[in-house]
PDB file of N, CA and C in Angstrom:
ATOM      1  N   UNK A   1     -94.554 -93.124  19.748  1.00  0.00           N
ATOM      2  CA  UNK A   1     -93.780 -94.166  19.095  1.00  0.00           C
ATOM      3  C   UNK A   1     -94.532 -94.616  17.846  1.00  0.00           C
ATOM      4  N   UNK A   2     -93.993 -95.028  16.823  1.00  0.00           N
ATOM      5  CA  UNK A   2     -94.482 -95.273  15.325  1.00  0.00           C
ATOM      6  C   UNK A   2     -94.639 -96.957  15.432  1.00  0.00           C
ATOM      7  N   UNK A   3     -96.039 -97.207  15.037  1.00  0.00           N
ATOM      8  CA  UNK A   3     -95.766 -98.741  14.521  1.00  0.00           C
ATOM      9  C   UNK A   3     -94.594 -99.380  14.211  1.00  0.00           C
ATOM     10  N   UNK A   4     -93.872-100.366  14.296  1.00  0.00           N
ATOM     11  CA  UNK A   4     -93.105-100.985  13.217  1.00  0.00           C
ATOM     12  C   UNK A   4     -93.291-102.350  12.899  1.00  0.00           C
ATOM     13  N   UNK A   5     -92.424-102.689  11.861  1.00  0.00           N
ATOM     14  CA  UNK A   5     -92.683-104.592  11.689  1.00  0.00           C
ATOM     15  C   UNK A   5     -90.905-104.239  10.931  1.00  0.00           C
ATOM     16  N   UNK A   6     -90.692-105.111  11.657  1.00  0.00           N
ATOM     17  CA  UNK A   6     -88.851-105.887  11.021  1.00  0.00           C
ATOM     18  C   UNK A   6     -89.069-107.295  10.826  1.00  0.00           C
ATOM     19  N   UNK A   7     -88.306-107.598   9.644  1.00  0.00           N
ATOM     20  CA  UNK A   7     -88.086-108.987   9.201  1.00  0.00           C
ATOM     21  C   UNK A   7     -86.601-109.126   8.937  1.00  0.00           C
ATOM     22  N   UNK A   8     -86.136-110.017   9.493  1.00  0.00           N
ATOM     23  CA  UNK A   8     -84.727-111.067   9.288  1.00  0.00           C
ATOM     24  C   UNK A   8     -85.194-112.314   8.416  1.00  0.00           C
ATOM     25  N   UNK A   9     -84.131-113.124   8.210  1.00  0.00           N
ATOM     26  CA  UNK A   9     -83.827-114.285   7.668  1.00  0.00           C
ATOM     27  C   UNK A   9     -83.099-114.601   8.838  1.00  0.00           C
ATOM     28  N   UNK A  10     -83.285-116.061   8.844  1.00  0.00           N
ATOM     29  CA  UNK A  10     -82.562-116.976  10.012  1.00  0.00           C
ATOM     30  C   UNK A  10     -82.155-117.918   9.199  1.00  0.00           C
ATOM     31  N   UNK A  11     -81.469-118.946  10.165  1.00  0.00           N
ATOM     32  CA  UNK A  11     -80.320-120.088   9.688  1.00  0.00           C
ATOM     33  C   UNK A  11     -81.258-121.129  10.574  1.00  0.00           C
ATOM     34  N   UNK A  12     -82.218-122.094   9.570  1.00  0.00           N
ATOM     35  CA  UNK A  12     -82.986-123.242  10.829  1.00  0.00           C
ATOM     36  C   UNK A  12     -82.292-124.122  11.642  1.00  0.00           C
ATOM     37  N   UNK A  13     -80.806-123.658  11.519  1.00  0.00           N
ATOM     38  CA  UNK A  13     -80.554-124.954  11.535  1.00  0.00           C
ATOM     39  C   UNK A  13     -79.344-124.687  12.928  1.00  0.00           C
ATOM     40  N   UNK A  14     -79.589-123.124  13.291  1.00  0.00           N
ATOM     41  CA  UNK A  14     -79.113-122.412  14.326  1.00  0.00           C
ATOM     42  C   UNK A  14     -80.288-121.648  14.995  1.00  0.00           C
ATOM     43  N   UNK A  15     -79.873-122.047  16.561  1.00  0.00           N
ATOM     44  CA  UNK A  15     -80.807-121.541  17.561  1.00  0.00           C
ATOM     45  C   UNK A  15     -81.937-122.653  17.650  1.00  0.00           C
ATOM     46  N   UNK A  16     -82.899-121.901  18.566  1.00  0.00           N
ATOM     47  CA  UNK A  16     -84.386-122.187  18.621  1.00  0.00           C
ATOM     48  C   UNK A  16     -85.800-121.856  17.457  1.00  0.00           C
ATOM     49  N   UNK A  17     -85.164-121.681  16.424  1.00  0.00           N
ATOM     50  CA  UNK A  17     -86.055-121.409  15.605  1.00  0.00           C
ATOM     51  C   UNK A  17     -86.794-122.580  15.555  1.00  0.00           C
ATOM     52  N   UNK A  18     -88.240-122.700  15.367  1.00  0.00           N
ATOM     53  CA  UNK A  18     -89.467-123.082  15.618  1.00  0.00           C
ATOM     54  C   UNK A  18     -89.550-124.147  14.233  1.00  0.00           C
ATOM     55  N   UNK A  19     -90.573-124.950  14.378  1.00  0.00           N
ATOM     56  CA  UNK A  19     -90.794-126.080  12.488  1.00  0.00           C
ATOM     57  C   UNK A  19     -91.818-125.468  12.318  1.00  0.00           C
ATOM     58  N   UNK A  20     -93.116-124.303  13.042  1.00  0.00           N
ATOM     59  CA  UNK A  20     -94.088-124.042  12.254  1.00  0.00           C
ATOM     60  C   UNK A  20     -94.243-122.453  12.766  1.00  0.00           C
ATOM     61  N   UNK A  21     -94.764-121.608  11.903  1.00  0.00           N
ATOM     62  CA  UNK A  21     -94.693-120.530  12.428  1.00  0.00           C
ATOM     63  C   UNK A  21     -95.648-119.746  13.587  1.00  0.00           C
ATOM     64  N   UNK A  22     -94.837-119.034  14.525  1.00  0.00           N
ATOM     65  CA  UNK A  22     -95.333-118.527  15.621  1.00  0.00           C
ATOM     66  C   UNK A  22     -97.130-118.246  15.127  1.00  0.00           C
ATOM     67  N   UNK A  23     -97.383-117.668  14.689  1.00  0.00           N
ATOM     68  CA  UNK A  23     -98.652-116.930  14.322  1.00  0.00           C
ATOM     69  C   UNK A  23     -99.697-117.912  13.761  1.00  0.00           C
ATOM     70  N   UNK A  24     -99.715-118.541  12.963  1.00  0.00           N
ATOM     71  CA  UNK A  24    -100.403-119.508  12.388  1.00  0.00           C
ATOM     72  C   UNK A  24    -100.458-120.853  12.625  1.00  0.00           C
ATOM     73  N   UNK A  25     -98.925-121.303  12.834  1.00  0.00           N
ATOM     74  CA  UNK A  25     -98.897-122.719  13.282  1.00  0.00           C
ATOM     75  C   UNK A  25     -99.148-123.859  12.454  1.00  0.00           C
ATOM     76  N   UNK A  26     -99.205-123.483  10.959  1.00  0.00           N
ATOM     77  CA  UNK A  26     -99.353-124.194   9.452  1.00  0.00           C
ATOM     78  C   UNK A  26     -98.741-124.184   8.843  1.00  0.00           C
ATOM     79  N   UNK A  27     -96.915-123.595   8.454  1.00  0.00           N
ATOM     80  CA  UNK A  27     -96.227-123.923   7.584  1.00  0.00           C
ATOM     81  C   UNK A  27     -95.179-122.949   8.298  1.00  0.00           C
ATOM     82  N   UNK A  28     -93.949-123.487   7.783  1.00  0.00           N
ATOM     83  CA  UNK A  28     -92.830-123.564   8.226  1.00  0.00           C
ATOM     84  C   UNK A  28     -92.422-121.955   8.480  1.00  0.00           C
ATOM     85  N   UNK A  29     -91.816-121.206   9.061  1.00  0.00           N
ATOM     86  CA  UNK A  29     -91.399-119.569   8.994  1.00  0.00           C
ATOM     87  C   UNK A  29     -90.543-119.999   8.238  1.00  0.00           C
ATOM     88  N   UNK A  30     -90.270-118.573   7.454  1.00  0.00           N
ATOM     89  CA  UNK A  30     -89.132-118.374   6.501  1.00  0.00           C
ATOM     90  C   UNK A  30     -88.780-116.540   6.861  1.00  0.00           C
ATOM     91  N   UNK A  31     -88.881-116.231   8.134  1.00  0.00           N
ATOM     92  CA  UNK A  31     -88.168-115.113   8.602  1.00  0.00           C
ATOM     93  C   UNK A  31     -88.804-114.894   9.693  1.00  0.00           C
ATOM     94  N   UNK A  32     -87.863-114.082  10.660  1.00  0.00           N
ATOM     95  CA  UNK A  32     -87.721-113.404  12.602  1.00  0.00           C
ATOM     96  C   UNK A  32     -88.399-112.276  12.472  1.00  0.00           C
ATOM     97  N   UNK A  33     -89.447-112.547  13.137  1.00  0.00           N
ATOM     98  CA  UNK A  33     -89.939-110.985  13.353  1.00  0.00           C
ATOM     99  C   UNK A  33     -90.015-110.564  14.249  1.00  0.00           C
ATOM    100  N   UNK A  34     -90.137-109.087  14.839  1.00  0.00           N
ATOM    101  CA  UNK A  34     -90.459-108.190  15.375  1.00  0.00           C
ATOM    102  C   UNK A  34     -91.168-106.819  14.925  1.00  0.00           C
ATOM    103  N   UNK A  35     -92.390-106.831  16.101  1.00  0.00           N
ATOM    104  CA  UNK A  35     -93.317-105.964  15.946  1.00  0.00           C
ATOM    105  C   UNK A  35     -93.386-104.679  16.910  1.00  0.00           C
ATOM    106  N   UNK A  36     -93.490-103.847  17.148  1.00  0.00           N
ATOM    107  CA  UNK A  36     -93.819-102.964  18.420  1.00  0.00           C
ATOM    108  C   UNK A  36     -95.321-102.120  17.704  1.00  0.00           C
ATOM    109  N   UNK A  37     -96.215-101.589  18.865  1.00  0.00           N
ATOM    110  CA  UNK A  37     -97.395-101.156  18.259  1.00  0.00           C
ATOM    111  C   UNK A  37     -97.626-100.070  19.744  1.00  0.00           C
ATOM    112  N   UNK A  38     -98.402 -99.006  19.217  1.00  0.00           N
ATOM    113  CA  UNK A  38     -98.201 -98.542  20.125  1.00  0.00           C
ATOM    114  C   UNK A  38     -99.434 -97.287  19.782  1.00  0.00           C
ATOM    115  N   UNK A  39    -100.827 -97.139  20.857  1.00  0.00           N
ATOM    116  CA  UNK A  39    -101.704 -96.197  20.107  1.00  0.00           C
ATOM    117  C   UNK A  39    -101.325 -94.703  20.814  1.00  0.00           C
ATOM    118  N   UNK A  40    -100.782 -95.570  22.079  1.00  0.00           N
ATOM    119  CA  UNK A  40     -99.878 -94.594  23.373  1.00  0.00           C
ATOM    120  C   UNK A  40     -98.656 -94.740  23.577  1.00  0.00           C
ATOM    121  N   UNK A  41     -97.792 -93.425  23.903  1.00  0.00           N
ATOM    122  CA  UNK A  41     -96.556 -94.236  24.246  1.00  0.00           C
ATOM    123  C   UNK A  41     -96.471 -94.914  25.862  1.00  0.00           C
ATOM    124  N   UNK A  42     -97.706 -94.659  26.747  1.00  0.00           N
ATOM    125  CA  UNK A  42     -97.594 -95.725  27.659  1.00  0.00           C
ATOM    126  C   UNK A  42     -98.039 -97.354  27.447  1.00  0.00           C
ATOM    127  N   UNK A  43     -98.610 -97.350  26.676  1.00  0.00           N
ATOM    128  CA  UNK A  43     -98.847 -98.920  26.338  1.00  0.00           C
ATOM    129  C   UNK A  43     -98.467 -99.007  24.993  1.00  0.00           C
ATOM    130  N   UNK A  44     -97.256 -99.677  24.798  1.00  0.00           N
ATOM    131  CA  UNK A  44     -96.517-100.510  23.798  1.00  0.00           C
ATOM    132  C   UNK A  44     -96.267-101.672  23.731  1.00  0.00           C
ATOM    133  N   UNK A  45     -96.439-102.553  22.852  1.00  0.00           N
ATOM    134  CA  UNK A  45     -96.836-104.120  23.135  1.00  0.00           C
ATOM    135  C   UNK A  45     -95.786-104.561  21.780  1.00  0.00           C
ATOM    136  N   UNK A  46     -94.752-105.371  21.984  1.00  0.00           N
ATOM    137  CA  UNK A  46     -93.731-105.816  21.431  1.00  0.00           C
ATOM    138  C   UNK A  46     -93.933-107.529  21.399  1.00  0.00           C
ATOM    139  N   UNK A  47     -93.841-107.848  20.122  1.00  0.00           N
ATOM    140  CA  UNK A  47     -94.159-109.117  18.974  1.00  0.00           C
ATOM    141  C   UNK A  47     -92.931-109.503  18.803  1.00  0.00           C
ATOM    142  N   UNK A  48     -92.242-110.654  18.740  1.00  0.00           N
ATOM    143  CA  UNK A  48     -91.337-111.250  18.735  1.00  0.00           C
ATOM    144  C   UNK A  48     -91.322-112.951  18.259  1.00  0.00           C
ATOM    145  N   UNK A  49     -91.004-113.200  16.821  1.00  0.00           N
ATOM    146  CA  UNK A  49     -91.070-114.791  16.869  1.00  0.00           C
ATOM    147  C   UNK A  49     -90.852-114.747  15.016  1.00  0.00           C
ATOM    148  N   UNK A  50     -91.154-115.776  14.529  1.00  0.00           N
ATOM    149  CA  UNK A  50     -90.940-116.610  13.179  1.00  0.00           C
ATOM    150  C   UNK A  50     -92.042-117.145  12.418  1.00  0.00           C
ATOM    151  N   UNK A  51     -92.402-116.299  11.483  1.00  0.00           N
ATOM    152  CA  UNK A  51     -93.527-116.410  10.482  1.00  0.00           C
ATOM    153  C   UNK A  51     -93.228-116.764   9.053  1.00  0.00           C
ATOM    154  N   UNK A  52     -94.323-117.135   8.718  1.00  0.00           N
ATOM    155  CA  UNK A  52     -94.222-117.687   7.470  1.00  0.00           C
ATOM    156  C   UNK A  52     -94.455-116.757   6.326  1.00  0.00           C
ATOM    157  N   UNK A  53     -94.969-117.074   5.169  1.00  0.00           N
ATOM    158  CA  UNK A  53     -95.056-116.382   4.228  1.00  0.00           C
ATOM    159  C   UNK A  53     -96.561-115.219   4.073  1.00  0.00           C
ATOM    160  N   UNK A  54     -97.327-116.013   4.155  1.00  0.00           N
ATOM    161  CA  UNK A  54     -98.952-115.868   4.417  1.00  0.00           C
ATOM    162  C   UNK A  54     -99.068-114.641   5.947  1.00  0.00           C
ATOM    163  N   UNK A  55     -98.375-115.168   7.148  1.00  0.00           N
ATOM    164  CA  UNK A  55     -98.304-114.278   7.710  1.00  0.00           C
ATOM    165  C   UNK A  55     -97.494-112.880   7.891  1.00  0.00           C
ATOM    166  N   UNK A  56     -96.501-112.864   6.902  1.00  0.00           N
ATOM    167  CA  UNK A  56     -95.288-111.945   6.783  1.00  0.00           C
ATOM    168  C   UNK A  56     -96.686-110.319   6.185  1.00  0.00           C
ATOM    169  N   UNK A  57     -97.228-111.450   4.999  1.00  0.00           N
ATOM    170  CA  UNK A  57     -97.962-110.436   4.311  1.00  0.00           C
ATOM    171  C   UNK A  57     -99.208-109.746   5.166  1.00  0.00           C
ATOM    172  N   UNK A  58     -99.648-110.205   6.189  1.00  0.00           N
ATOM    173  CA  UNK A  58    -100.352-110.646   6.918  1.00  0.00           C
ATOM    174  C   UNK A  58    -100.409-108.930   7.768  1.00  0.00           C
ATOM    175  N   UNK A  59     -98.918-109.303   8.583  1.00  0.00           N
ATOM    176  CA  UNK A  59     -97.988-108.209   9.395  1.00  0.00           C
ATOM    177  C   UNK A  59     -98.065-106.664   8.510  1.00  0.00           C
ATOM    178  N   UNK A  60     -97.463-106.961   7.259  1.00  0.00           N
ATOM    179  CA  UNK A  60     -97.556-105.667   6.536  1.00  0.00           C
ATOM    180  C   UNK A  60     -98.983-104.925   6.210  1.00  0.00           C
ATOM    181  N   UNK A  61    -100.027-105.917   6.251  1.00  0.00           N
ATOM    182  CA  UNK A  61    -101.385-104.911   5.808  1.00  0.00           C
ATOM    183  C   UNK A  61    -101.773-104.722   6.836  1.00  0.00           C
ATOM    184  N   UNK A  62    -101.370-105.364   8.262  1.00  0.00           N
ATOM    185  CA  UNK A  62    -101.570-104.791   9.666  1.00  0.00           C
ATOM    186  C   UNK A  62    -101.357-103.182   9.792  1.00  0.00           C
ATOM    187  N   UNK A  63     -99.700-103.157   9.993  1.00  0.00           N
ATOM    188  CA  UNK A  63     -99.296-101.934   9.435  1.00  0.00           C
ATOM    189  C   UNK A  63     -99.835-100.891   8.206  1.00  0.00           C
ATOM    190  N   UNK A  64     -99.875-101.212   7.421  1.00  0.00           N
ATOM    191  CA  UNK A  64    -100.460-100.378   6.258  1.00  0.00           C
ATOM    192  C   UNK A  64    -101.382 -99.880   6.958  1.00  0.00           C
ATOM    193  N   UNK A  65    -102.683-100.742   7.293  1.00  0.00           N
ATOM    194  CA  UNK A  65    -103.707-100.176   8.060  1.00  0.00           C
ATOM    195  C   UNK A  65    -104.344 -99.570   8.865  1.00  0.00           C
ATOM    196  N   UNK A  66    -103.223 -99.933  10.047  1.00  0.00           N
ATOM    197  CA  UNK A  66    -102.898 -98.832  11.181  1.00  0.00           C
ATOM    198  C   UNK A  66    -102.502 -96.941  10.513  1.00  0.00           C
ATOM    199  N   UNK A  67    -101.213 -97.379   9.394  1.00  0.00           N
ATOM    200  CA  UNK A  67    -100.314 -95.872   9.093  1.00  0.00           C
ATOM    201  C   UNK A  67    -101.502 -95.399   8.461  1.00  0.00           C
ATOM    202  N   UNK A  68    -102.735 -96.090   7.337  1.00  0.00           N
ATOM    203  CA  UNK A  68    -103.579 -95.232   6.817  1.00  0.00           C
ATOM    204  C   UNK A  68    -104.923 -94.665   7.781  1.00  0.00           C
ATOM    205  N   UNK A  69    -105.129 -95.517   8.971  1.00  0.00           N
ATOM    206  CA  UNK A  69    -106.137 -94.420   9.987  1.00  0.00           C
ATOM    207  C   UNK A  69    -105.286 -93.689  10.744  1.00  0.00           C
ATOM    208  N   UNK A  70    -104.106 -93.191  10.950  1.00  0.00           N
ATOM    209  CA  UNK A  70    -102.906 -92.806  11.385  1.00  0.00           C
ATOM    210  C   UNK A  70    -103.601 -91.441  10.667  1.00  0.00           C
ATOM    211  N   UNK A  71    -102.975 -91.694   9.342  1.00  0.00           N
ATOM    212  CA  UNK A  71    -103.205 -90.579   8.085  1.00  0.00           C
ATOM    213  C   UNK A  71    -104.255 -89.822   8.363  1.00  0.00           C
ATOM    214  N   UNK A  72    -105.616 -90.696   7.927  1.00  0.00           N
ATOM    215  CA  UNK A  72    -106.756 -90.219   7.775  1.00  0.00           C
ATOM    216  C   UNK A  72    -107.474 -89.058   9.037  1.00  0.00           C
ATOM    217  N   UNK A  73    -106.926 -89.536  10.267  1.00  0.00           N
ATOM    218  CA  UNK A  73    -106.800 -89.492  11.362  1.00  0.00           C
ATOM    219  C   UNK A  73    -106.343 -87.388  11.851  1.00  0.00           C
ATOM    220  N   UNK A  74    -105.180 -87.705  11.135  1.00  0.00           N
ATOM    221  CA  UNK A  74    -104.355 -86.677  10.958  1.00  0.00           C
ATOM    222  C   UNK A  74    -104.780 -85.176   9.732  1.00  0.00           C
ATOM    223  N   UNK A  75    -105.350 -86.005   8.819  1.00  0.00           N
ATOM    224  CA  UNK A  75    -106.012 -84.867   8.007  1.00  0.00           C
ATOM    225  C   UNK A  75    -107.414 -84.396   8.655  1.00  0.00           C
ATOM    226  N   UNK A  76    -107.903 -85.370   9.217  1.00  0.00           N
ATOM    227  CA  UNK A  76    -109.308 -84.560   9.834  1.00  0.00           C
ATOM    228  C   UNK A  76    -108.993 -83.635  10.801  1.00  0.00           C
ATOM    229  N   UNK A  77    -107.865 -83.856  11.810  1.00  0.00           N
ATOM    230  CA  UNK A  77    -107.531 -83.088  12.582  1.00  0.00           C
ATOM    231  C   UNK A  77    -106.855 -81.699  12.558  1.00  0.00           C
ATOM    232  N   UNK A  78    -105.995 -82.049  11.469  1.00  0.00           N
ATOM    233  CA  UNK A  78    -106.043 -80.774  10.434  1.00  0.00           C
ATOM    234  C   UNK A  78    -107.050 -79.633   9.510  1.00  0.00           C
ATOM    235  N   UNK A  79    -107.780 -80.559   9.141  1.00  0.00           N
ATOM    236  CA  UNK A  79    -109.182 -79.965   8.999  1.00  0.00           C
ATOM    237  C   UNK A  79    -110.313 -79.625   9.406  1.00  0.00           C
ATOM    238  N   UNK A  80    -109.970 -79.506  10.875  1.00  0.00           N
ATOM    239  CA  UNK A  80    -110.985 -79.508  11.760  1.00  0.00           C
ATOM    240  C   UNK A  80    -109.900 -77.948  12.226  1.00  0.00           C
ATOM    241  N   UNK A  81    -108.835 -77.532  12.346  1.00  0.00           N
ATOM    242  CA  UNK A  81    -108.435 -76.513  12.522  1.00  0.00           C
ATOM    243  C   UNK A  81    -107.917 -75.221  11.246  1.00  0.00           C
ATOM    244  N   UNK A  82    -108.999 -76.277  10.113  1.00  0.00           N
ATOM    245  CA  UNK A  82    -109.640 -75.162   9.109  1.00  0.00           C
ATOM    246  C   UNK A  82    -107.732 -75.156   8.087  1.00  0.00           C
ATOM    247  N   UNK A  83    -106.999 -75.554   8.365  1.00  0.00           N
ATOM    248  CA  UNK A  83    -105.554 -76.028   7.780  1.00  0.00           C
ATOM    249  C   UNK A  83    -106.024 -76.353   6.037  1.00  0.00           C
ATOM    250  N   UNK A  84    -105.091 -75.519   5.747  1.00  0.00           N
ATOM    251  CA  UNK A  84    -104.989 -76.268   3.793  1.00  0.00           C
ATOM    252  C   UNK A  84    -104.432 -77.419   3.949  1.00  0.00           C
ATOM    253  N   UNK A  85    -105.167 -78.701   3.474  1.00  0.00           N
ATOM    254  CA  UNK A  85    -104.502 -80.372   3.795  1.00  0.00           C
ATOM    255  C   UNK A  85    -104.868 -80.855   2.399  1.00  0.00           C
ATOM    256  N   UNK A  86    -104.911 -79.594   1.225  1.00  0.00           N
ATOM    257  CA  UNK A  86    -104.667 -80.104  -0.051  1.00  0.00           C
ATOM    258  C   UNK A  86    -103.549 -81.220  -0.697  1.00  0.00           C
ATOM    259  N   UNK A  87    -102.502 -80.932  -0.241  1.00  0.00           N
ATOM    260  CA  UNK A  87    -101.560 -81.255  -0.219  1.00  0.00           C
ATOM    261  C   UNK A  87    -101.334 -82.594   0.710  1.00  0.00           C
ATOM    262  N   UNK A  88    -101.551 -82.764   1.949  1.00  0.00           N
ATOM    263  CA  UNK A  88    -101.748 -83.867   2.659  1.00  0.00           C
ATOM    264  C   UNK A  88    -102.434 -84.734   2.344  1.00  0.00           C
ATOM    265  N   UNK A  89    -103.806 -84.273   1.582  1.00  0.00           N
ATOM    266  CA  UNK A  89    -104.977 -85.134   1.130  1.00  0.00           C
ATOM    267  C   UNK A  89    -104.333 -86.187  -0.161  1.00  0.00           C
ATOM    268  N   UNK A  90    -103.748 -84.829  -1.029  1.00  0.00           N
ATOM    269  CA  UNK A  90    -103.334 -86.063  -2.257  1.00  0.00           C
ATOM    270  C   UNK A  90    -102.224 -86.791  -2.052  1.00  0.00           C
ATOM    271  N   UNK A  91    -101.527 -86.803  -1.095  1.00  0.00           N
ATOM    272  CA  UNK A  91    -100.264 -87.366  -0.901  1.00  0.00           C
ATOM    273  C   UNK A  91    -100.877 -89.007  -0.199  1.00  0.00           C
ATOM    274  N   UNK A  92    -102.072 -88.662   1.357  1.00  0.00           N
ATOM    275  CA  UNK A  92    -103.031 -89.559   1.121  1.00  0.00           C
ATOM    276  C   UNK A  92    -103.570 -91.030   0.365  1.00  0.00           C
ATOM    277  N   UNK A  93    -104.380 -90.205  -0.549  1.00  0.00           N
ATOM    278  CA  UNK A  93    -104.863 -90.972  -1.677  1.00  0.00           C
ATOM    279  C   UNK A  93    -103.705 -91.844  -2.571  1.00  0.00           C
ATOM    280  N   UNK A  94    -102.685 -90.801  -2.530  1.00  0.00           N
ATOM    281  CA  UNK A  94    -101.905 -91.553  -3.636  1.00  0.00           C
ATOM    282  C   UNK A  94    -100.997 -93.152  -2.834  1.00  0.00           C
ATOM    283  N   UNK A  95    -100.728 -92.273  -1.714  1.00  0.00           N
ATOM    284  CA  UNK A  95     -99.873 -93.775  -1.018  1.00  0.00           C
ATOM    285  C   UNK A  95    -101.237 -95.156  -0.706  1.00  0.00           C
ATOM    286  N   UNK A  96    -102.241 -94.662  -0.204  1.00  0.00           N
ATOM    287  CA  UNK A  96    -103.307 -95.612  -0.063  1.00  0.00           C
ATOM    288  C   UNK A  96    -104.461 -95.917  -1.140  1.00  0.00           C
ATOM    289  N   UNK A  97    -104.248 -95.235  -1.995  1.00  0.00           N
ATOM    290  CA  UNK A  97    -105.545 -95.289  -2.812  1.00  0.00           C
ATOM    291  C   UNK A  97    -106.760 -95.294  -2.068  1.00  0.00           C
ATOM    292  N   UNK A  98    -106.964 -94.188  -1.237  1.00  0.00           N
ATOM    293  CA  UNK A  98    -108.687 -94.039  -0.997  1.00  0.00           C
ATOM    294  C   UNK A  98    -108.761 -92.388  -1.057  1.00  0.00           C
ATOM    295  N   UNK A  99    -109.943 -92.402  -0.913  1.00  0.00           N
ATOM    296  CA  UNK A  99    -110.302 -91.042  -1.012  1.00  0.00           C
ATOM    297  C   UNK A  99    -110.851 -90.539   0.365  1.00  0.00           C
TER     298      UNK A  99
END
């Protein structure tokens, strides 16, 4: 199963939406999230609630971070079975900027 992060917009003024956000607990959410994470597909651990701004951005370099040792992860393993990952490598670098 692949990381994910989803964001909605909500209506505060419908439902149980929260006055401070799930994660931080310092300023108001301004969107619904849901997370699933998963290093196995037997243990998957699903995130559910209303974040703010600070944490929205927060969520995404989570992700980023995970998909780039994902990556990195994936070219060694490739290169460890001697594979041309020329092509994998710069594709790599270019979405993450590292080398």
């Amino acid at each position: 199963m692949a990381n994910k992060v989803c964001f909605t917009g909500f209506d505060p003024f419908m439902g149980d939406s929260p006055e401070l956000c799930d994660l931080c607990s310092s300023r108001p959410p301004i969107f619904k999230y849901q997370c699933s994470n998963s290093r196995e597909r037997e243990q998957c651990e699903y995130l559910l609630g209303f974040c703010c701004q600070p944490c929205t951005q927060r969520l995404l370099d989570q992700l980023q971070q995970s998909e780039s040792r994902e990556w990195a992860e994936e070219e060694s393993a490739l290169n460890a079975d001697e594979s041309d990952v020329k092509e994998f490598h710069r594709r790599r670098v270019a979405a993450f900027g590292i080398k």
